[in-house]
C-alpha atoms as a PDB file:
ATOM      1  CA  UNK A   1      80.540 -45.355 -77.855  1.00  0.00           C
ATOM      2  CA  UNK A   2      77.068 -44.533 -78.068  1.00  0.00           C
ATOM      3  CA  UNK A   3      77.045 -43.158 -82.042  1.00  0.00           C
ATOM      4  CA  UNK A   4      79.739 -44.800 -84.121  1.00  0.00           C
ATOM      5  CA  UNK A   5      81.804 -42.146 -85.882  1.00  0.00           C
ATOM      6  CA  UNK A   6      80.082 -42.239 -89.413  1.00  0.00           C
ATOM      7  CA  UNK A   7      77.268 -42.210 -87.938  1.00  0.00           C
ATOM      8  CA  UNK A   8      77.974 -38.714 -85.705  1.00  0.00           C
ATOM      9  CA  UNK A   9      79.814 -37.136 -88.620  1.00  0.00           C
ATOM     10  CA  UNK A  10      76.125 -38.410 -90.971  1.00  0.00           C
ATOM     11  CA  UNK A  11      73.941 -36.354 -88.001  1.00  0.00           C
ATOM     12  CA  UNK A  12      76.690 -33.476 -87.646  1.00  0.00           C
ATOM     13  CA  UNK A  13      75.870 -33.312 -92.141  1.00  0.00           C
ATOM     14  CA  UNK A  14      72.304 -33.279 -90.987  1.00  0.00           C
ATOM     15  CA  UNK A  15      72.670 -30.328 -89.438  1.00  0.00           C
ATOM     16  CA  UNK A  16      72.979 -31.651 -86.071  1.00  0.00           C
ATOM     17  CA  UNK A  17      75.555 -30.484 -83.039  1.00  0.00           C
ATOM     18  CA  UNK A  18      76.858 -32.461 -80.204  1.00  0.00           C
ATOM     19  CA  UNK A  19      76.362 -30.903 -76.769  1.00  0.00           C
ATOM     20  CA  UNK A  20      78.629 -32.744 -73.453  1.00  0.00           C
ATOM     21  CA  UNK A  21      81.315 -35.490 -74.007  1.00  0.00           C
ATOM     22  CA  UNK A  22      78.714 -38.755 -73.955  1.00  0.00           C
ATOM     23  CA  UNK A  23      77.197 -38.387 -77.540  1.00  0.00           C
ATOM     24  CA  UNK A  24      73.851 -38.751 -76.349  1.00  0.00           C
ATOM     25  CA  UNK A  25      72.512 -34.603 -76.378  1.00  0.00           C
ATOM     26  CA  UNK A  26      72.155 -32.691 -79.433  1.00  0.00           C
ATOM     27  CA  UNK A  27      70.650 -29.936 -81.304  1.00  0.00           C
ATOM     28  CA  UNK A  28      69.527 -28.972 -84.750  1.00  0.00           C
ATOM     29  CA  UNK A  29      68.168 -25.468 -85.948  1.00  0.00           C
ATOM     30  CA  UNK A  30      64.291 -25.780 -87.317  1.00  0.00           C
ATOM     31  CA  UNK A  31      63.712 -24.865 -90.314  1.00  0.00           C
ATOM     32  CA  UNK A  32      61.067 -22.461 -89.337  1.00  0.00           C
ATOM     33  CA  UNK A  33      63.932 -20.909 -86.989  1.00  0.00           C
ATOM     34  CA  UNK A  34      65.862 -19.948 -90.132  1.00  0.00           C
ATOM     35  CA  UNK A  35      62.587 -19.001 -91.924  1.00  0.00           C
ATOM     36  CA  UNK A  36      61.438 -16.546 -88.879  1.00  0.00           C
ATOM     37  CA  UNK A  37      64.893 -14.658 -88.866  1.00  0.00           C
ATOM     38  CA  UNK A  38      64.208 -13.219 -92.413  1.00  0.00           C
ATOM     39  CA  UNK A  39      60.245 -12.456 -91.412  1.00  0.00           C
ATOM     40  CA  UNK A  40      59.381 -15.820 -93.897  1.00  0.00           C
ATOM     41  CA  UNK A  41      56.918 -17.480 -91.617  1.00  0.00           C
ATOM     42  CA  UNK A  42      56.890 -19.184 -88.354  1.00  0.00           C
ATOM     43  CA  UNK A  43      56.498 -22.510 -86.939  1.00  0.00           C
ATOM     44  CA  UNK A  44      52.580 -23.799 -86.417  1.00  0.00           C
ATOM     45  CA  UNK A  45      53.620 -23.718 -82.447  1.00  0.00           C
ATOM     46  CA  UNK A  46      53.882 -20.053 -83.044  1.00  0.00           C
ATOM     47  CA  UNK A  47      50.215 -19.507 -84.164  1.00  0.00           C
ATOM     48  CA  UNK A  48      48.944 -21.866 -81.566  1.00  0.00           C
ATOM     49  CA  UNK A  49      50.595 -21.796 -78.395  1.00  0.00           C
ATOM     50  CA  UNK A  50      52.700 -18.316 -79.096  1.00  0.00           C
ATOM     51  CA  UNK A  51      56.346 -19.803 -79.130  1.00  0.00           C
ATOM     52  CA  UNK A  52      58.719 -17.433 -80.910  1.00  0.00           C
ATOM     53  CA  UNK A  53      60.112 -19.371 -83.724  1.00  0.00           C
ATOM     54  CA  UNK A  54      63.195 -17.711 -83.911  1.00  0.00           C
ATOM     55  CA  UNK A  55      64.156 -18.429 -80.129  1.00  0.00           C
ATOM     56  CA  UNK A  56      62.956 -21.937 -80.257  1.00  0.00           C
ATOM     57  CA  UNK A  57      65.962 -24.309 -79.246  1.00  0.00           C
ATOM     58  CA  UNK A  58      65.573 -28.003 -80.806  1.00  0.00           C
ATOM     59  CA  UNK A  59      66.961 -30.684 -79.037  1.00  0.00           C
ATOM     60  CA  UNK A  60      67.341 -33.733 -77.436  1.00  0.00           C
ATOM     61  CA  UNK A  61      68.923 -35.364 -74.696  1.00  0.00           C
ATOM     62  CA  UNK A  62      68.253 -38.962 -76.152  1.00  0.00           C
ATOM     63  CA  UNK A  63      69.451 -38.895 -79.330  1.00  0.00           C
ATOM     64  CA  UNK A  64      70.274 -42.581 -79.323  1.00  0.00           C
ATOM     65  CA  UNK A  65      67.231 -43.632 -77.358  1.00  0.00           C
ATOM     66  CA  UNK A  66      63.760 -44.795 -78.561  1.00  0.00           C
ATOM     67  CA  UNK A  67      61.538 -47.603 -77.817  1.00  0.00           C
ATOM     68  CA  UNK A  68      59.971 -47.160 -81.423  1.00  0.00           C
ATOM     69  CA  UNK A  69      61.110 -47.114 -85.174  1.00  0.00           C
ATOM     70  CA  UNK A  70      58.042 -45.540 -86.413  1.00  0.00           C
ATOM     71  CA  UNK A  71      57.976 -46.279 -89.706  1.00  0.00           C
ATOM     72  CA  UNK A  72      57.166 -42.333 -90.423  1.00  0.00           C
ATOM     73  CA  UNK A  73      60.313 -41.047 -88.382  1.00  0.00           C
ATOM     74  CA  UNK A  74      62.196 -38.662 -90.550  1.00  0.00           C
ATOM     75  CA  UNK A  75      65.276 -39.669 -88.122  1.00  0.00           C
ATOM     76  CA  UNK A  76      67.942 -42.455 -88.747  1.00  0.00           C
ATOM     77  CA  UNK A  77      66.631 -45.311 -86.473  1.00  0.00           C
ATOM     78  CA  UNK A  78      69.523 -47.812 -86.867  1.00  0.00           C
ATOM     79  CA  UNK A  79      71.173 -46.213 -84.205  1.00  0.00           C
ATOM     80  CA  UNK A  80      68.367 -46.568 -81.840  1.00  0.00           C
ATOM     81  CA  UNK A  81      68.723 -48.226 -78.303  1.00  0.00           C
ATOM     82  CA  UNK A  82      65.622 -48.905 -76.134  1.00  0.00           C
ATOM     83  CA  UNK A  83      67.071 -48.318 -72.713  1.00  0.00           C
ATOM     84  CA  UNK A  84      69.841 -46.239 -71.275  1.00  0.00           C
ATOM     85  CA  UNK A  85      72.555 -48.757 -71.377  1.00  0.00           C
ATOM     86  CA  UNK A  86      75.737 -46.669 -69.504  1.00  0.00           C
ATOM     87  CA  UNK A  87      76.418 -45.052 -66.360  1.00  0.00           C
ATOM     88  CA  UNK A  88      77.893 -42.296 -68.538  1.00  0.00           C
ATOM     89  CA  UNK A  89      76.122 -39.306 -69.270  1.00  0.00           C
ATOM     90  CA  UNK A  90      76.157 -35.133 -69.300  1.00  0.00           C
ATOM     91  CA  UNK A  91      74.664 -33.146 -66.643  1.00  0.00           C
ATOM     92  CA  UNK A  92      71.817 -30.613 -67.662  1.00  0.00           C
ATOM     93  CA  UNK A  93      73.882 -27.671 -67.064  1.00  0.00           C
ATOM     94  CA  UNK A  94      76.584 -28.692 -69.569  1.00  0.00           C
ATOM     95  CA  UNK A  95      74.005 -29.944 -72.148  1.00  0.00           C
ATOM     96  CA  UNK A  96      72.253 -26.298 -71.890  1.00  0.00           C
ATOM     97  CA  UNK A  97      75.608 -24.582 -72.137  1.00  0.00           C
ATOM     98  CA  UNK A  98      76.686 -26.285 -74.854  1.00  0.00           C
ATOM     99  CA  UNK A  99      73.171 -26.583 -76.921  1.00  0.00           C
ATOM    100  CA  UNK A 100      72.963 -22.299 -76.510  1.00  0.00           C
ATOM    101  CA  UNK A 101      76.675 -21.963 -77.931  1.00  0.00           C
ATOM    102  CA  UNK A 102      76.264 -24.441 -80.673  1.00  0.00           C
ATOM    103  CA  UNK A 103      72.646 -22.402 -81.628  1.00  0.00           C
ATOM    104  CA  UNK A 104      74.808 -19.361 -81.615  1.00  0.00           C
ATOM    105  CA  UNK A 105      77.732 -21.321 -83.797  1.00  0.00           C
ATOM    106  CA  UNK A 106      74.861 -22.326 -86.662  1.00  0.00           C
ATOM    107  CA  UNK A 107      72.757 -19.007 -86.862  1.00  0.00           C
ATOM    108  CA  UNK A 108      76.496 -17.127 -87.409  1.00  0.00           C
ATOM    109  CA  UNK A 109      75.519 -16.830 -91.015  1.00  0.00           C
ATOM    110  CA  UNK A 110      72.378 -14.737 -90.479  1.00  0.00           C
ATOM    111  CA  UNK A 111      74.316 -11.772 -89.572  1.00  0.00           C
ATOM    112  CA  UNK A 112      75.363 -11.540 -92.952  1.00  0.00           C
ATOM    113  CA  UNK A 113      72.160 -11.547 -94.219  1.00  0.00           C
ATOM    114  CA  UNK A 114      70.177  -8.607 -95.874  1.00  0.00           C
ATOM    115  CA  UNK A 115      67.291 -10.056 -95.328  1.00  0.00           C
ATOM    116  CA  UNK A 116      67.178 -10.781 -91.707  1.00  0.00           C
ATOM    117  CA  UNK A 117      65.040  -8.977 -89.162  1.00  0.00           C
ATOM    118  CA  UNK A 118      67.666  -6.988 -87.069  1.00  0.00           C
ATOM    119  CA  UNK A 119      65.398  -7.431 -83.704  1.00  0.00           C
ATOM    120  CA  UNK A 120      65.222 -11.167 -84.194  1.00  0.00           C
ATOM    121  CA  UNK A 121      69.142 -11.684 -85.253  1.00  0.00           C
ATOM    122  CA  UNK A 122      69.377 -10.220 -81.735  1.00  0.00           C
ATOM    123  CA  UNK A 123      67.088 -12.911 -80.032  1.00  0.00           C
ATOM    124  CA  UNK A 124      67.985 -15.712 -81.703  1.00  0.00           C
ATOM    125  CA  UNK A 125      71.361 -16.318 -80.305  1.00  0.00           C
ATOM    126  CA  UNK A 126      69.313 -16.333 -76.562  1.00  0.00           C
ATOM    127  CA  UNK A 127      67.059 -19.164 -77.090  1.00  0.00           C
ATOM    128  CA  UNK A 128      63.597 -19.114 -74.698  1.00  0.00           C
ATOM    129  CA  UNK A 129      61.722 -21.920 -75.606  1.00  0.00           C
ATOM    130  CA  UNK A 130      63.603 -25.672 -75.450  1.00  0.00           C
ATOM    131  CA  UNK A 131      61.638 -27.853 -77.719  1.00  0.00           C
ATOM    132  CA  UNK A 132      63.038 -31.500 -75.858  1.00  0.00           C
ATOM    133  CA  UNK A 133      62.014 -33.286 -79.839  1.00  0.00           C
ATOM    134  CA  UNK A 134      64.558 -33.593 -82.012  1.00  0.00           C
ATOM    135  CA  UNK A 135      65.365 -37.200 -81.818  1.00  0.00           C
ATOM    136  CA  UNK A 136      64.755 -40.246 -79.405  1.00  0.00           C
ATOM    137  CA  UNK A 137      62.767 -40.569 -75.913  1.00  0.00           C
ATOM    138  CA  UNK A 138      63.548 -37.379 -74.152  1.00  0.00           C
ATOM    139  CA  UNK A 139      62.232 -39.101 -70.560  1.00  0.00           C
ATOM    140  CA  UNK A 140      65.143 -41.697 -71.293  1.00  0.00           C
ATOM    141  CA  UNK A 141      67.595 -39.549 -70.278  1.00  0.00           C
ATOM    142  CA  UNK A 142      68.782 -40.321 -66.707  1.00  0.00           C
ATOM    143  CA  UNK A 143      68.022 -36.546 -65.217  1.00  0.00           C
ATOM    144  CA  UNK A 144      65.568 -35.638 -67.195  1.00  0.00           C
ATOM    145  CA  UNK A 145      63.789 -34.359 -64.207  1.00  0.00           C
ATOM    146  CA  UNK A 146      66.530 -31.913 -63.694  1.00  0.00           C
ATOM    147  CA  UNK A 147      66.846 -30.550 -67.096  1.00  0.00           C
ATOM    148  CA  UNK A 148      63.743 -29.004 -67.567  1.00  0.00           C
ATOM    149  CA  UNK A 149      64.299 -27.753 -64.063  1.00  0.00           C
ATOM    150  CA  UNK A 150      67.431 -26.532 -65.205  1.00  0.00           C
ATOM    151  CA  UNK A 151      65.827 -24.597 -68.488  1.00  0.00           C
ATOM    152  CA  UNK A 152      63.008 -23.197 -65.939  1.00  0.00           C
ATOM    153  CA  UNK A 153      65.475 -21.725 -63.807  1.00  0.00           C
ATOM    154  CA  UNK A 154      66.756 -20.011 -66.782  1.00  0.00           C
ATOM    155  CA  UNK A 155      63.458 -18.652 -68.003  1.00  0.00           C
ATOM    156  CA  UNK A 156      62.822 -21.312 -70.802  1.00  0.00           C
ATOM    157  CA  UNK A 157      59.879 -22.328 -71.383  1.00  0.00           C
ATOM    158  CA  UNK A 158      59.724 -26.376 -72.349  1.00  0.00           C
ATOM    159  CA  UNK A 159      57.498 -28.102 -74.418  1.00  0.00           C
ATOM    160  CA  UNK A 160      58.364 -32.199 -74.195  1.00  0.00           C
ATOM    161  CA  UNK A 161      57.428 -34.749 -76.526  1.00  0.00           C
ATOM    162  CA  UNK A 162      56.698 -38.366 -75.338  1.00  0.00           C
ATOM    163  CA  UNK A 163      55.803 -41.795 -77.108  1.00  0.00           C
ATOM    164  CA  UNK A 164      54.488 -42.480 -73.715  1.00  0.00           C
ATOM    165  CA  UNK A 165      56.761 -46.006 -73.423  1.00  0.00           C
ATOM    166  CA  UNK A 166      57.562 -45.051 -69.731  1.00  0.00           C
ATOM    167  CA  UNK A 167      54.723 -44.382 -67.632  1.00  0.00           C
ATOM    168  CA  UNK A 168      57.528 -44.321 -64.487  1.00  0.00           C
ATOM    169  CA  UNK A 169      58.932 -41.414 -65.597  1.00  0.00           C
ATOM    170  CA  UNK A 170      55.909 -39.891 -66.774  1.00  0.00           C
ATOM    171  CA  UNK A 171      54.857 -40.038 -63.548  1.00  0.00           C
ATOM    172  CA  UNK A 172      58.350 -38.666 -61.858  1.00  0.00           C
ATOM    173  CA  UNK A 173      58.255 -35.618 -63.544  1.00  0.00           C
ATOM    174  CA  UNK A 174      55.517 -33.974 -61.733  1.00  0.00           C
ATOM    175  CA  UNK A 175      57.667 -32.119 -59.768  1.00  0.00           C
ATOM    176  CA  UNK A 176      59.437 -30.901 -62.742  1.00  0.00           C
ATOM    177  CA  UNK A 177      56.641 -30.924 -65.387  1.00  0.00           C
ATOM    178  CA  UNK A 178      57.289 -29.003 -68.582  1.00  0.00           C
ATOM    179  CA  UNK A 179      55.427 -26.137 -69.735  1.00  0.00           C
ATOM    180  CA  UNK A 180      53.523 -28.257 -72.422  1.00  0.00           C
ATOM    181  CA  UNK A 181      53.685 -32.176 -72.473  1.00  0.00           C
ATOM    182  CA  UNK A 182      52.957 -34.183 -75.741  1.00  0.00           C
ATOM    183  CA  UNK A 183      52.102 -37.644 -75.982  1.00  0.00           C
ATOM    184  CA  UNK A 184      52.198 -39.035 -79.458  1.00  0.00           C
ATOM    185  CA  UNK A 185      49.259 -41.480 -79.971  1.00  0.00           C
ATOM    186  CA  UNK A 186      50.027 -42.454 -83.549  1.00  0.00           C
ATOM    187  CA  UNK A 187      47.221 -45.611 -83.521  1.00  0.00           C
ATOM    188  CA  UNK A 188      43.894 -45.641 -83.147  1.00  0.00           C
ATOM    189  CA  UNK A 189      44.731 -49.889 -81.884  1.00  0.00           C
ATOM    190  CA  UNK A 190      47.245 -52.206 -80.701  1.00  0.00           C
ATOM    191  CA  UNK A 191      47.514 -53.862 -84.198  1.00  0.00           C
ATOM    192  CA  UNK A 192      47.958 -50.647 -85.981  1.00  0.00           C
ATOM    193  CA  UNK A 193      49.897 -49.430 -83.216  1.00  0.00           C
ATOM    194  CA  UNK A 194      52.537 -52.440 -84.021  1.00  0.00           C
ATOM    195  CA  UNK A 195      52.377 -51.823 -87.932  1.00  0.00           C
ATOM    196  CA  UNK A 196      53.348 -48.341 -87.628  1.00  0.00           C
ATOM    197  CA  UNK A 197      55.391 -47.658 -84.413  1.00  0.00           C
ATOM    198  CA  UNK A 198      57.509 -50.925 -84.854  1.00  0.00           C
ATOM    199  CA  UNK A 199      57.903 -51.383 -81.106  1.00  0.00           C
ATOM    200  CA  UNK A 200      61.297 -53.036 -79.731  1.00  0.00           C
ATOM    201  CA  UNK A 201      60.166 -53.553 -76.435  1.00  0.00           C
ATOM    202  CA  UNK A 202      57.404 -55.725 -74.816  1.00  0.00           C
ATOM    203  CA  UNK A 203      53.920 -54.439 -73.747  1.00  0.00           C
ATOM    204  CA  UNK A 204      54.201 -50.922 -75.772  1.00  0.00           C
ATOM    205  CA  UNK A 205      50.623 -50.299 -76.559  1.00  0.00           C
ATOM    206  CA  UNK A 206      49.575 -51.153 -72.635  1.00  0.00           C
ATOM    207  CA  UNK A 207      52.477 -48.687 -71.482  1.00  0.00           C
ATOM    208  CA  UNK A 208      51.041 -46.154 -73.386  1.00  0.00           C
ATOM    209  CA  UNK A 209      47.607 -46.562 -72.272  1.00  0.00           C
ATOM    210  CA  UNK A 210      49.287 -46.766 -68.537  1.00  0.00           C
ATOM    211  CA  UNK A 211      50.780 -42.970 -69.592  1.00  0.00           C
ATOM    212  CA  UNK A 212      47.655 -41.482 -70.915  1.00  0.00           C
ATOM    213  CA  UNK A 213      45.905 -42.600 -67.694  1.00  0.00           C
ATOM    214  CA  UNK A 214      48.756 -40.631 -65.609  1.00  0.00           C
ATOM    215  CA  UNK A 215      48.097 -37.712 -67.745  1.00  0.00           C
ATOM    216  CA  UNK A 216      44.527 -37.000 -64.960  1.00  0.00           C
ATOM    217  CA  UNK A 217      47.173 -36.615 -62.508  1.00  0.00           C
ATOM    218  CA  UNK A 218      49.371 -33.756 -64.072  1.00  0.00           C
ATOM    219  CA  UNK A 219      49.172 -30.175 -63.739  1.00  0.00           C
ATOM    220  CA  UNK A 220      50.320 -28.995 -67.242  1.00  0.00           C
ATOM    221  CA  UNK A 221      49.485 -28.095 -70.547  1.00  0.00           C
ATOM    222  CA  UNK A 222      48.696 -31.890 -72.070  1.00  0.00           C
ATOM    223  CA  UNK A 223      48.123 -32.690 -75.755  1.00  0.00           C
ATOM    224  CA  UNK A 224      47.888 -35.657 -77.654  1.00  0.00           C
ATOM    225  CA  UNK A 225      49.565 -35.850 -81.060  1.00  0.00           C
ATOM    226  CA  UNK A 226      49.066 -37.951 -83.828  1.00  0.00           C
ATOM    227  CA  UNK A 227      50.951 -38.315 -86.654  1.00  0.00           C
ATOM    228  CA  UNK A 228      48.922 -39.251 -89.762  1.00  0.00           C
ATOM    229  CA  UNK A 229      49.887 -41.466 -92.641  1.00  0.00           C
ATOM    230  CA  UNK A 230      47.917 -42.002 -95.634  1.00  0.00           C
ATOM    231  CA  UNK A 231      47.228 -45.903 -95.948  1.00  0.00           C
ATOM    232  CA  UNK A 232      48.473 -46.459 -92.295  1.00  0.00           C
ATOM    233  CA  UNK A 233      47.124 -45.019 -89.650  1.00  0.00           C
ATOM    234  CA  UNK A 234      44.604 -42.673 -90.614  1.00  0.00           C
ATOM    235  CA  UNK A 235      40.947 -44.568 -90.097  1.00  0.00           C
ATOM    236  CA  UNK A 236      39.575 -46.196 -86.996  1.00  0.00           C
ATOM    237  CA  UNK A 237      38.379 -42.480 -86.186  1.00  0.00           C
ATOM    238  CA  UNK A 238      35.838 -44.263 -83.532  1.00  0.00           C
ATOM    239  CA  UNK A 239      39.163 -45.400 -81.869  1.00  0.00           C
ATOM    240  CA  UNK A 240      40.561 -42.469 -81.854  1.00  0.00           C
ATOM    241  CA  UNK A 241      37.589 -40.548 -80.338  1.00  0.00           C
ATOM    242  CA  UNK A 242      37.423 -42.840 -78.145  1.00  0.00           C
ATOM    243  CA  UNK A 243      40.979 -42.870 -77.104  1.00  0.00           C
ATOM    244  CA  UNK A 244      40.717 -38.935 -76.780  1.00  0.00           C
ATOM    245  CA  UNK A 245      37.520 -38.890 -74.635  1.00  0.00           C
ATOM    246  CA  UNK A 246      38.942 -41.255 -72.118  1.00  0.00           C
ATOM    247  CA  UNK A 247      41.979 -38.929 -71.632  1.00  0.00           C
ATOM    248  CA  UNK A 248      42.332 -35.909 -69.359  1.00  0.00           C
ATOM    249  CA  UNK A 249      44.030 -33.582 -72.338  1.00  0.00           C
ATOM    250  CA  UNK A 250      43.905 -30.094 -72.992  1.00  0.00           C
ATOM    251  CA  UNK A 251      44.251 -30.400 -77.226  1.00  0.00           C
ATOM    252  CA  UNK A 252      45.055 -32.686 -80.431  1.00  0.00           C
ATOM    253  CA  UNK A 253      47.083 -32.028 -82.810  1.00  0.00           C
ATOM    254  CA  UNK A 254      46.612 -33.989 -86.153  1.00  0.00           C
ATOM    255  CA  UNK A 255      49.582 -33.478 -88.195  1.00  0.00           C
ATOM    256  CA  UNK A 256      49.876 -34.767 -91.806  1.00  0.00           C
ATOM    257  CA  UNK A 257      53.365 -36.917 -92.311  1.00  0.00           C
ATOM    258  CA  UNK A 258      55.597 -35.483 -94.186  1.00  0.00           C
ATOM    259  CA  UNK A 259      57.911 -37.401 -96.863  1.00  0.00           C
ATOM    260  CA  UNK A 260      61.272 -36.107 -95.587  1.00  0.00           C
ATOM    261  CA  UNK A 261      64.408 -37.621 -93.874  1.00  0.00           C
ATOM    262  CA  UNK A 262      65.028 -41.321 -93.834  1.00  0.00           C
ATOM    263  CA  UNK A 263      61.385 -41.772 -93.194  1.00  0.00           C
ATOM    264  CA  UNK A 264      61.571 -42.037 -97.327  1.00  0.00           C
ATOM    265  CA  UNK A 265      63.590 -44.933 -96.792  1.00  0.00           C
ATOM    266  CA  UNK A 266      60.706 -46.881 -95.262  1.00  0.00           C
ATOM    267  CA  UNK A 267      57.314 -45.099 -96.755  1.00  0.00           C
ATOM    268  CA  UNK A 268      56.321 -43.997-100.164  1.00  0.00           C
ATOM    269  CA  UNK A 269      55.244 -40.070-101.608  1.00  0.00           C
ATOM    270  CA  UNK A 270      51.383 -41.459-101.381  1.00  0.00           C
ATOM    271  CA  UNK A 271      51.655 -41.961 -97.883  1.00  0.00           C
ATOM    272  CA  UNK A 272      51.632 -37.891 -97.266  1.00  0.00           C
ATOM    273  CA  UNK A 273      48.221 -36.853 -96.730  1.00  0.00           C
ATOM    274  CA  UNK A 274      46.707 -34.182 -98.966  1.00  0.00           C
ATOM    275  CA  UNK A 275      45.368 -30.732 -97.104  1.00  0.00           C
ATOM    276  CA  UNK A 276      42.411 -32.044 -97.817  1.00  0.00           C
ATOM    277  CA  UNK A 277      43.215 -35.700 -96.447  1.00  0.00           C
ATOM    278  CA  UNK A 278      44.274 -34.163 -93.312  1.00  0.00           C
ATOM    279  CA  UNK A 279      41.498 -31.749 -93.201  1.00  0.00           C
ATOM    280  CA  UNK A 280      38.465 -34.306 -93.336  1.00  0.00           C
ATOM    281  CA  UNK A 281      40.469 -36.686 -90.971  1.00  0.00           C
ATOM    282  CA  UNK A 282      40.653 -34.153 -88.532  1.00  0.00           C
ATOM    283  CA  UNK A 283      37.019 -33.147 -88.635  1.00  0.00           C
ATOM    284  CA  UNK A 284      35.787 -36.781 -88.065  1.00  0.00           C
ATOM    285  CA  UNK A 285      37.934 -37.580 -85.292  1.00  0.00           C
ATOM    286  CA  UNK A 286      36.645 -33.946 -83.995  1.00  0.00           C
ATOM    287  CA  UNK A 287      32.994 -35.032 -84.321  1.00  0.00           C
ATOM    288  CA  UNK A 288      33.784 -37.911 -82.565  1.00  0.00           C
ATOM    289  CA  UNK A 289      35.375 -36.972 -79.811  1.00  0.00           C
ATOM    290  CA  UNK A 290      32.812 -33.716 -79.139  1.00  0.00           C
ATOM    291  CA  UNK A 291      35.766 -31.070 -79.758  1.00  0.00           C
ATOM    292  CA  UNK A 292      36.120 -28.885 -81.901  1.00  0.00           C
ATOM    293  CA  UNK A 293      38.743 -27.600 -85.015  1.00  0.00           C
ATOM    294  CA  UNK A 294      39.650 -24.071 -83.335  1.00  0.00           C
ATOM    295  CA  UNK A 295      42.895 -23.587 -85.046  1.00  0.00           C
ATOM    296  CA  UNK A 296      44.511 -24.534 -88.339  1.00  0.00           C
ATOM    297  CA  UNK A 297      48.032 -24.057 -90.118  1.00  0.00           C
ATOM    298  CA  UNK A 298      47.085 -25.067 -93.780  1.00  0.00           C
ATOM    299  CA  UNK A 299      50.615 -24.357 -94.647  1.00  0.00           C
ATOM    300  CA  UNK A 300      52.218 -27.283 -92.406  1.00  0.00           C
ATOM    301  CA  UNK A 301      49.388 -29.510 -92.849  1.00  0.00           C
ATOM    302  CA  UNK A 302      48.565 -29.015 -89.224  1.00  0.00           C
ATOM    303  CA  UNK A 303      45.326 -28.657 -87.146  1.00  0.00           C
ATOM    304  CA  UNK A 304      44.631 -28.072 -83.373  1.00  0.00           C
ATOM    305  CA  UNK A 305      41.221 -29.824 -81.752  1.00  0.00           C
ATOM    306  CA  UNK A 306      40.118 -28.352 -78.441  1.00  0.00           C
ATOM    307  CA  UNK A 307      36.954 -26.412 -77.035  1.00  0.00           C
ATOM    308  CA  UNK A 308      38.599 -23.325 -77.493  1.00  0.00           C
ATOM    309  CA  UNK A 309      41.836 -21.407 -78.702  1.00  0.00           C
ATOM    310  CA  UNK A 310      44.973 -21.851 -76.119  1.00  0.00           C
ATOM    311  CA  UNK A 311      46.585 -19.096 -74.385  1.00  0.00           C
ATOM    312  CA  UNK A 312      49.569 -18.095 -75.242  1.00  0.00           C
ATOM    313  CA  UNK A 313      52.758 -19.177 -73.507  1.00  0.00           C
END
């Protein structure tokens, strides 16, 4: 079994839900899902890119799967495996299915609420936007190809977020690319890289730089993420710049880690960067890198680099 017992019945606590018979899909409802129902703000993706909080779907179809621990992971890595290990796994269409019923199952409660926005109760129980980021290596999964061809045909829109560990199936899905691809770059070097993704398998940091070279040949929405931990990973901004000039991206995101999950486990409260941390990080590695900050959710700690605002999905 992929997830031992204790351990699914510890996710299914969490908040997660199984989707197929293998153990390996899930989903979880955002918090800004729950928030947007009773008109209490909306995710950052919202403000940038124009994704509809309340009909965002979170999930995974690697739940198990990860080539990293990152030490800031808010997820229970014990349970990660670095390659698909089984012949056994659930087709698109059945993880779909079953991710839209179990988002109906969890939002249940909101129709008893006062409080929630009658238009959006109605939309949130028919999901348009699959966020493939809850947990694990999405791209792991065997037919990954097929499931975001599967949510395109019916009218999702996907945004899928890499650690950029395999470049071969990076480059497989550009018949089947996703509305917006991330690729987290959460080191400005290979020695920082090591310190604060905790790589299990050989040659991570050149795999990623093998990714971020495919990213020149891809005809989507690209934008690289990093994660940024106080102490860790948040200097080198020469690096970074340099790391962003060299690739063919669309926008940054710098996000400020957040001391939540099991990542606590691991990290300390000082390692969350202050707005103003996050803030002067940002407009270094902006100067840089010759882009500039054109959007900003103080809120989530969250701000968006580019040359100019994105249109809206």
């Amino acid at each position: 079994m992929l997830i031992s017992n204790e351990k699914q019945k510890d996710l299914e606590k969490k908040g997660y839900r199984f989707a197929g018979e293998h153990v390996h899909a899930a989903n979880k409802i955002c918090h800004w899902t729950r928030k947007s129902i009773v008109d209490d703000g909306c995710c950052y993706k919202e403000q940038f890119y124009g994704i509809k909080s309340h009909r965002c779907l979170q999930m995974s179809p690697a739940v198990a799967y990860c080539q990293h621990k990152c030490m800031f992971c808010w997820r229970d890595t014990e349970i990660t495996k670095t390659s698909w290990d089984t012949d056994d796994y659930d087709d698109p269409k059945t993880i779909i299915e079953d991710c839209i019923e179990n988002q109906k199952k969890l939002l249940c409660g909101f129709f008893g609420n006062e409080k929630a926005n009658p238009k959006k109760l109605e939309e949130c129980v028919k999901p348009s936007n699959a966020a493939l980021s809850l947990a694990g290596e999405p791209l792991l999964y065997p037919e990954i190809n097929q499931l975001i061809e599967e949510f395109h045909k019916q009218d999702f829109t996907t945004f899928l977020v890499t650690n950029g560990e395999s470049p071969e199936d990076l480059a497989n899905l550009q018949d089947h690319e996703p509305t917006q691809l991330y690729v987290s770059v959460d080191a400005p070097n290979k020695d920082v890289y090591k310190k604060v993704c905790k790589p299990q398998v050989e040659n991570g940091w050149e795999k990623l730089q093998e990714s971020l070279d495919l990213l020149s040949t891809m005809d989507t929405r690209k934008v690289l993420r990093i994660t940024s931990v106080k102490d860790l990973n948040m200097s080198n901004t020469d690096e970074y710049a340099k790391i962003i000039s060299n690739a063919d991206i669309d926008y940054v995101e710098i996000k400020a880690y957040m001391f939540v999950g099991d990542s606590r486990n691991r990290l300390e409260w000082e390692n969350m960067p202050k707005t103003v941390d996050i803030q002067n990080f940002a407009q270094e590695v902006a100067q840089k890198s010759g882009l500039e900050i054109v959007d900003e959710v103080e809120k989530s700690r969250v701000l968006l680099l580019g040359d100019k605002k994105p249109t809206k999905v």
